[in-house]
C-alpha atoms as a PDB file:
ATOM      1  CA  UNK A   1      33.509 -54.689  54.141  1.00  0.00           C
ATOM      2  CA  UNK A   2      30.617 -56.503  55.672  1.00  0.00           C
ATOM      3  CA  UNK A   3      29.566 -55.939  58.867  1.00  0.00           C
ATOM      4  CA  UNK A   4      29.964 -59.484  60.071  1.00  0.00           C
ATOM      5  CA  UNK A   5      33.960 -58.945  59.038  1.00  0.00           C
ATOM      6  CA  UNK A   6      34.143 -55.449  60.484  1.00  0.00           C
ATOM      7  CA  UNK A   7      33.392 -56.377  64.040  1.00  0.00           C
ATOM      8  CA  UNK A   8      35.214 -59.300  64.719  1.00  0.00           C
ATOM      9  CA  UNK A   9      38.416 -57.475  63.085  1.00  0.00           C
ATOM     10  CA  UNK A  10      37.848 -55.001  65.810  1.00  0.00           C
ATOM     11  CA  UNK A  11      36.951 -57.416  68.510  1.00  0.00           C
ATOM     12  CA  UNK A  12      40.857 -58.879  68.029  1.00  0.00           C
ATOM     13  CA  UNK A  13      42.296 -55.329  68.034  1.00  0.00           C
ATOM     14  CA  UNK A  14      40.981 -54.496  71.563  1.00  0.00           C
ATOM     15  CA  UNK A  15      43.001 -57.458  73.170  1.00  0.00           C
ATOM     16  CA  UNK A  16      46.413 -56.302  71.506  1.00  0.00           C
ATOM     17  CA  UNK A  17      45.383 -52.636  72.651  1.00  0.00           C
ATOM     18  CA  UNK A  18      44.864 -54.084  76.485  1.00  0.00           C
ATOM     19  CA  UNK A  19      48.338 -55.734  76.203  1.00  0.00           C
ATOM     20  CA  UNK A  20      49.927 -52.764  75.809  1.00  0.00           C
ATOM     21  CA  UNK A  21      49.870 -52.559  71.673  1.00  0.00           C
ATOM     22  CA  UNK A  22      49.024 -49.180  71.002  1.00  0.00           C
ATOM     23  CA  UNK A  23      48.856 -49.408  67.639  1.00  0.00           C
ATOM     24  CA  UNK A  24      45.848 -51.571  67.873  1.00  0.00           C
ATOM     25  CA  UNK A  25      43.998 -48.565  68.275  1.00  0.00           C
ATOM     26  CA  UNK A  26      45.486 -46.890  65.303  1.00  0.00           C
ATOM     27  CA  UNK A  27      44.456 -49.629  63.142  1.00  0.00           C
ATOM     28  CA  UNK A  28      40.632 -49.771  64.491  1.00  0.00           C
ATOM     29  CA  UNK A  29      40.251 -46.056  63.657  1.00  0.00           C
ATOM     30  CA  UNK A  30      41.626 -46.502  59.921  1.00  0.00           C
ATOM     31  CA  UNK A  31      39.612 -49.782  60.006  1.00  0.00           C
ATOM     32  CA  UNK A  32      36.782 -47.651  61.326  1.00  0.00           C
ATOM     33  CA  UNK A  33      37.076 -45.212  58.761  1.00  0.00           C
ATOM     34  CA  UNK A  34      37.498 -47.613  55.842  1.00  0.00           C
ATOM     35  CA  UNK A  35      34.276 -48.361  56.813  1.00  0.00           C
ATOM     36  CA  UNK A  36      32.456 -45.652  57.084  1.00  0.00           C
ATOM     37  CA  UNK A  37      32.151 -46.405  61.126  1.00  0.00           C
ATOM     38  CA  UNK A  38      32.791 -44.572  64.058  1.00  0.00           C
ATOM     39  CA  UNK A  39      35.740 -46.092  66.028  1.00  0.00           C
ATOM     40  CA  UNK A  40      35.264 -47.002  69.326  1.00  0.00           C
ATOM     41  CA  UNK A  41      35.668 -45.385  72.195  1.00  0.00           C
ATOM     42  CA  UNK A  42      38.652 -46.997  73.720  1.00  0.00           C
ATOM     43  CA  UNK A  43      40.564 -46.403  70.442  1.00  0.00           C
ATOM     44  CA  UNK A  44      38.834 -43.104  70.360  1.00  0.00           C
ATOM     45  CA  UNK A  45      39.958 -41.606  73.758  1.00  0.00           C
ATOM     46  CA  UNK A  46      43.539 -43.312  73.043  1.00  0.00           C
ATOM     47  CA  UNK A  47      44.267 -40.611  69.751  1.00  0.00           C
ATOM     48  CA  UNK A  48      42.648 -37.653  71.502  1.00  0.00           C
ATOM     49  CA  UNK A  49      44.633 -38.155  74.536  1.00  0.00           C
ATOM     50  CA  UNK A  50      47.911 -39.030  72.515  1.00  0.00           C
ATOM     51  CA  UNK A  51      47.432 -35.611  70.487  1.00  0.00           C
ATOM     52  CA  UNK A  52      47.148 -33.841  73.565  1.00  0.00           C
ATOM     53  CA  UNK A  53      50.101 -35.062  74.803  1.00  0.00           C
ATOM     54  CA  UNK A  54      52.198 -34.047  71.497  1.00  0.00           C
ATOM     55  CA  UNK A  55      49.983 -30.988  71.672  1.00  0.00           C
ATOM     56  CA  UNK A  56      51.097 -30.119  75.272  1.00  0.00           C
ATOM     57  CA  UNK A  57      55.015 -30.461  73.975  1.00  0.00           C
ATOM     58  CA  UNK A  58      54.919 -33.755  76.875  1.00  0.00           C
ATOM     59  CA  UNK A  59      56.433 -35.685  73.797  1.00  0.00           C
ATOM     60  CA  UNK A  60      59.204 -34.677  71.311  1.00  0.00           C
ATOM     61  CA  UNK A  61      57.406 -37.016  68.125  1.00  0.00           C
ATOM     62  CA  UNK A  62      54.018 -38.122  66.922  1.00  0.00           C
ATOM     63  CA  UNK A  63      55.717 -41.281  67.018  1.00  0.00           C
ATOM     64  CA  UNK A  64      56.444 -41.177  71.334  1.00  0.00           C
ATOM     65  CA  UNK A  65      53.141 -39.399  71.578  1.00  0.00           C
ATOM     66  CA  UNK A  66      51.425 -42.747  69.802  1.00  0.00           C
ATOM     67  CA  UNK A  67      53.367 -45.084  71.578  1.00  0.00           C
ATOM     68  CA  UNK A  68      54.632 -45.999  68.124  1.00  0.00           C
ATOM     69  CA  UNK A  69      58.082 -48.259  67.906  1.00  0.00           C
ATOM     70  CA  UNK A  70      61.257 -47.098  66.078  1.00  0.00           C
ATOM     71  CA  UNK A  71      60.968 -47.377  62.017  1.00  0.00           C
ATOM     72  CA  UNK A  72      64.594 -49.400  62.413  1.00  0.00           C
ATOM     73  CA  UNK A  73      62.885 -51.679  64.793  1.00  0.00           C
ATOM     74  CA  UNK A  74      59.590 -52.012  62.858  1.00  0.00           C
ATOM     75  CA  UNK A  75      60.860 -52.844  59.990  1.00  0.00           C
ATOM     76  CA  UNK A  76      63.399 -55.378  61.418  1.00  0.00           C
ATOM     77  CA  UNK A  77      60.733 -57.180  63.028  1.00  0.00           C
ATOM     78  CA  UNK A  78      58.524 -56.651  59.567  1.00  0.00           C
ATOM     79  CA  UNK A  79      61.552 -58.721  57.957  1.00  0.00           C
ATOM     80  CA  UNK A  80      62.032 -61.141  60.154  1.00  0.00           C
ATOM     81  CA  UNK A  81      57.893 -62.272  60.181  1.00  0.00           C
ATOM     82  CA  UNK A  82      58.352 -62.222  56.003  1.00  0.00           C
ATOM     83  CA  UNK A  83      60.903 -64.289  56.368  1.00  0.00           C
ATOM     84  CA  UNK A  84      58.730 -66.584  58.445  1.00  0.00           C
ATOM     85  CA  UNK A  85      56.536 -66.815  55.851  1.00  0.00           C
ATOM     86  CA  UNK A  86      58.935 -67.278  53.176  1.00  0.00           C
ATOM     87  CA  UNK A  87      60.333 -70.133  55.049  1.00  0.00           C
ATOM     88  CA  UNK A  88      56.913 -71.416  55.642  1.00  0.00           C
ATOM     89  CA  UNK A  89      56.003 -70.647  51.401  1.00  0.00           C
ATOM     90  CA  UNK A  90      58.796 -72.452  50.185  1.00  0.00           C
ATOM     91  CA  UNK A  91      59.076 -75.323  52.450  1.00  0.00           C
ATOM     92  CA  UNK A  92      55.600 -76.059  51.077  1.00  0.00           C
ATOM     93  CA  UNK A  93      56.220 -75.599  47.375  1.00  0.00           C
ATOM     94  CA  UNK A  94      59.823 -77.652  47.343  1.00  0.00           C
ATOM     95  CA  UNK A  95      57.487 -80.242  49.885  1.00  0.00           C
ATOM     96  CA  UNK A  96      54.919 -80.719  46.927  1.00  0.00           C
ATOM     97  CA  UNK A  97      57.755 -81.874  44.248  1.00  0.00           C
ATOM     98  CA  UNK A  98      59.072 -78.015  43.592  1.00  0.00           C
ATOM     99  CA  UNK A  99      62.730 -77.598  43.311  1.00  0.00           C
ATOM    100  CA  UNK A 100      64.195 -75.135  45.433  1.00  0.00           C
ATOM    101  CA  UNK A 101      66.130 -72.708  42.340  1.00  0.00           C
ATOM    102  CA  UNK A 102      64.452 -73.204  39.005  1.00  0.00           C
ATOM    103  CA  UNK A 103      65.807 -72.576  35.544  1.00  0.00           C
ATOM    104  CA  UNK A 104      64.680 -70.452  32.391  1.00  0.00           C
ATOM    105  CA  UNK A 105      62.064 -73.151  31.818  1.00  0.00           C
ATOM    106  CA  UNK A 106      60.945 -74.081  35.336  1.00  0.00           C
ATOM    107  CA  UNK A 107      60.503 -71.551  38.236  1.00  0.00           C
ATOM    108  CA  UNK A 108      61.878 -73.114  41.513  1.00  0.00           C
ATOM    109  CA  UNK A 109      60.083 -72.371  44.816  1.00  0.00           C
ATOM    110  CA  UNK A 110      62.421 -69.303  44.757  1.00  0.00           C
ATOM    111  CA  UNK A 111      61.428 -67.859  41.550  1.00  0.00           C
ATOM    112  CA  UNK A 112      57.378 -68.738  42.573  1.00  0.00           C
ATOM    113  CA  UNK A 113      57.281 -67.134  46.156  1.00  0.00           C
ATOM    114  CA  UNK A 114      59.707 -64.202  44.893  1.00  0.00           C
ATOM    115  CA  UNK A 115      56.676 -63.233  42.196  1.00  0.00           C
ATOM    116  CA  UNK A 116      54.151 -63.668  44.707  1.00  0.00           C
ATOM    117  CA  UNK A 117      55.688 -60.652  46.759  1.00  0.00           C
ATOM    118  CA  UNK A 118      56.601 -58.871  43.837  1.00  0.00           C
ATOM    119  CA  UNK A 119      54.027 -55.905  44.646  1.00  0.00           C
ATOM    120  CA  UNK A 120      55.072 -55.913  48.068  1.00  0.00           C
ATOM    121  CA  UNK A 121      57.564 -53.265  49.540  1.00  0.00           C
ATOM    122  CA  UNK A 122      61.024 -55.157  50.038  1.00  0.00           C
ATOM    123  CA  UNK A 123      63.790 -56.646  47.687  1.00  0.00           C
ATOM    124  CA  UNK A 124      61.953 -59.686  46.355  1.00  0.00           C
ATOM    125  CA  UNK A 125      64.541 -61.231  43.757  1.00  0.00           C
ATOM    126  CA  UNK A 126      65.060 -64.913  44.040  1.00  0.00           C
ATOM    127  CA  UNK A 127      68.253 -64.353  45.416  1.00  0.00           C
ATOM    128  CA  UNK A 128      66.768 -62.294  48.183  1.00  0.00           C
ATOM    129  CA  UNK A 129      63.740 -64.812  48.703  1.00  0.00           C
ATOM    130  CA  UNK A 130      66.977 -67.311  48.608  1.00  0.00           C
ATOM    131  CA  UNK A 131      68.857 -65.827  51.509  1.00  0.00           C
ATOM    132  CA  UNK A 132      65.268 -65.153  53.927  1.00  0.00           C
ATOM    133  CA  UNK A 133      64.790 -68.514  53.508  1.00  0.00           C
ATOM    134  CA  UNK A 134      68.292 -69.924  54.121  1.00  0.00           C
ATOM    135  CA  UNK A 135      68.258 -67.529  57.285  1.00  0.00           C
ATOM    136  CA  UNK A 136      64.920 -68.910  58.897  1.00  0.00           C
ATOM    137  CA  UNK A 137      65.794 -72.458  57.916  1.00  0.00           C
ATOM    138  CA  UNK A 138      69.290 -72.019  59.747  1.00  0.00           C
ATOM    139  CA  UNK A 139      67.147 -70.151  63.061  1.00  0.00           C
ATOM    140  CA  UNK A 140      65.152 -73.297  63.079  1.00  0.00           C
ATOM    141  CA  UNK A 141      68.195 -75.826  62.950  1.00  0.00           C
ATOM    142  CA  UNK A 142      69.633 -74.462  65.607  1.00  0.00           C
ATOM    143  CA  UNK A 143      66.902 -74.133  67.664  1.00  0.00           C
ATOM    144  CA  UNK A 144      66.577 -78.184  66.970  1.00  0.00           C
ATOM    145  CA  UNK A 145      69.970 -78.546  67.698  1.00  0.00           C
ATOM    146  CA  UNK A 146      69.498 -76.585  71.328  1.00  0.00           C
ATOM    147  CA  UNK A 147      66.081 -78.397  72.076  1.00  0.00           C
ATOM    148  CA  UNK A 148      67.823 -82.007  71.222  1.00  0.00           C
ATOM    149  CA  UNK A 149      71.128 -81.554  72.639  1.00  0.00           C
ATOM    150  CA  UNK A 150      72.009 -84.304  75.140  1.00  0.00           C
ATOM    151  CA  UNK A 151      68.489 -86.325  74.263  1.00  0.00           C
ATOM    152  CA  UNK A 152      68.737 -89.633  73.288  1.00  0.00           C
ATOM    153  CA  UNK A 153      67.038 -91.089  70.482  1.00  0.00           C
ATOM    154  CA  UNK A 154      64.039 -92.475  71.742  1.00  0.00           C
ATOM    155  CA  UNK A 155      63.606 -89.018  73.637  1.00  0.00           C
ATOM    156  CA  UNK A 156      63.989 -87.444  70.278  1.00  0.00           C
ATOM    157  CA  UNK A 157      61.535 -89.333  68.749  1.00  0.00           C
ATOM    158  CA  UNK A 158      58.905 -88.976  71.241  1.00  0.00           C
ATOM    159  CA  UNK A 159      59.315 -85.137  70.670  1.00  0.00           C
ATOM    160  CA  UNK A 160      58.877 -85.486  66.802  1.00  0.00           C
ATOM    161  CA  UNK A 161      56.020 -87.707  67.334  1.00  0.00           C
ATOM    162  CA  UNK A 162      54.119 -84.798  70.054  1.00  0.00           C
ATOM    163  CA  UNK A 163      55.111 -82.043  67.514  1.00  0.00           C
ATOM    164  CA  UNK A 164      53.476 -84.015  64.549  1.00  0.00           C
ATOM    165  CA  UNK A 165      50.389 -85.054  66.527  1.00  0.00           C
ATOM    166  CA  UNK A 166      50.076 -80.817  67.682  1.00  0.00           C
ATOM    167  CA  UNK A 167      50.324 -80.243  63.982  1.00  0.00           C
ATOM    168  CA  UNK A 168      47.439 -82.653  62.706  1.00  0.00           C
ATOM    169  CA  UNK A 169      50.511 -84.465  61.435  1.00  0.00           C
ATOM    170  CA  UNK A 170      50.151 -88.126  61.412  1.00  0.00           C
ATOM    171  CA  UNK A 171      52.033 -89.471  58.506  1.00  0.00           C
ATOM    172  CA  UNK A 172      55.542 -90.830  59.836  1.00  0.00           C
END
């Protein structure tokens, strides 16, 4: 990596680290590393001082000692962002003319997105891709339904018309 990527990468980890994500610091020293760099000092001083802590039996895991969340949680959270973006993935592709399922001669948006994360490390059938997607879209509907409840129309409107303009949205 160039140096003019491998700085600003770490410049964004240090603000994470100050807001209390500890793994920030993990990441610069494997980013570090990658790159034949010395980490800095603040993620430096943060893995000597957690090892001495595990070292010093003042935490029962690696994983307490780092700061590091529960693997259940993690990867919950890790689901729920990939579903974000295969809400976000397919929502384009059926937006641009795709249908959502596709047959054996056309791949739907399900069947595209679903080989796109094919390498990736989680149950990426269609069907799976299907039921992320159908879960976001559902989150969002609700939250609509919440945000618009008791509005009237013109109120609604005005709302859809600030969220298009935040987007760069201006078609109607």
């Amino acid at each position: 990596m160039s140096e003019s990527r491998y700085v600003p990468r770490l410049l964004r980890l240090k603000p994470r680290f100050d807001s209390g994500d500890r793994f920030a610091a993990l990441e610069s020293i494997a980013h570090s590393f990658l790159n034949e760099k010395l980490p800095p000092d603040w993620a430096r001083n943060y893995f000597v001082e957690s090892l001495r802590r595990y070292s010093n039996k003042e935490t029962k895991t690696l994983g307490e000692a780092f700061s590091i969340p529960d693997i259940k949680h993690h990867a919950k959270e890790h689901d729920w962002q990939m579903a974000g973006n295969v809400w976000m993935e397919v929502g384009q592709l059926a937006a641009s003319g795709m249908p959502l399922s596709g047959n054996r001669d056309t791949p739907g948006a399900f069947d595209s997105v679903a080989a796109k994360y094919k390498n990736r490390m989680f149950d990426c059938s269609p069907a799976k891709i299907r039921d992320m997607y159908n879960a976001r879209r559902k989150e969002h509907i609700d939250m609509c339904k919440k945000l618009m409840d008791g509005k009237s129309r013109a109120e609604i409107e005005e709302m859809l018309q600030q969220m298009r303009a935040a987007l760069g949205d201006t078609e109607e």
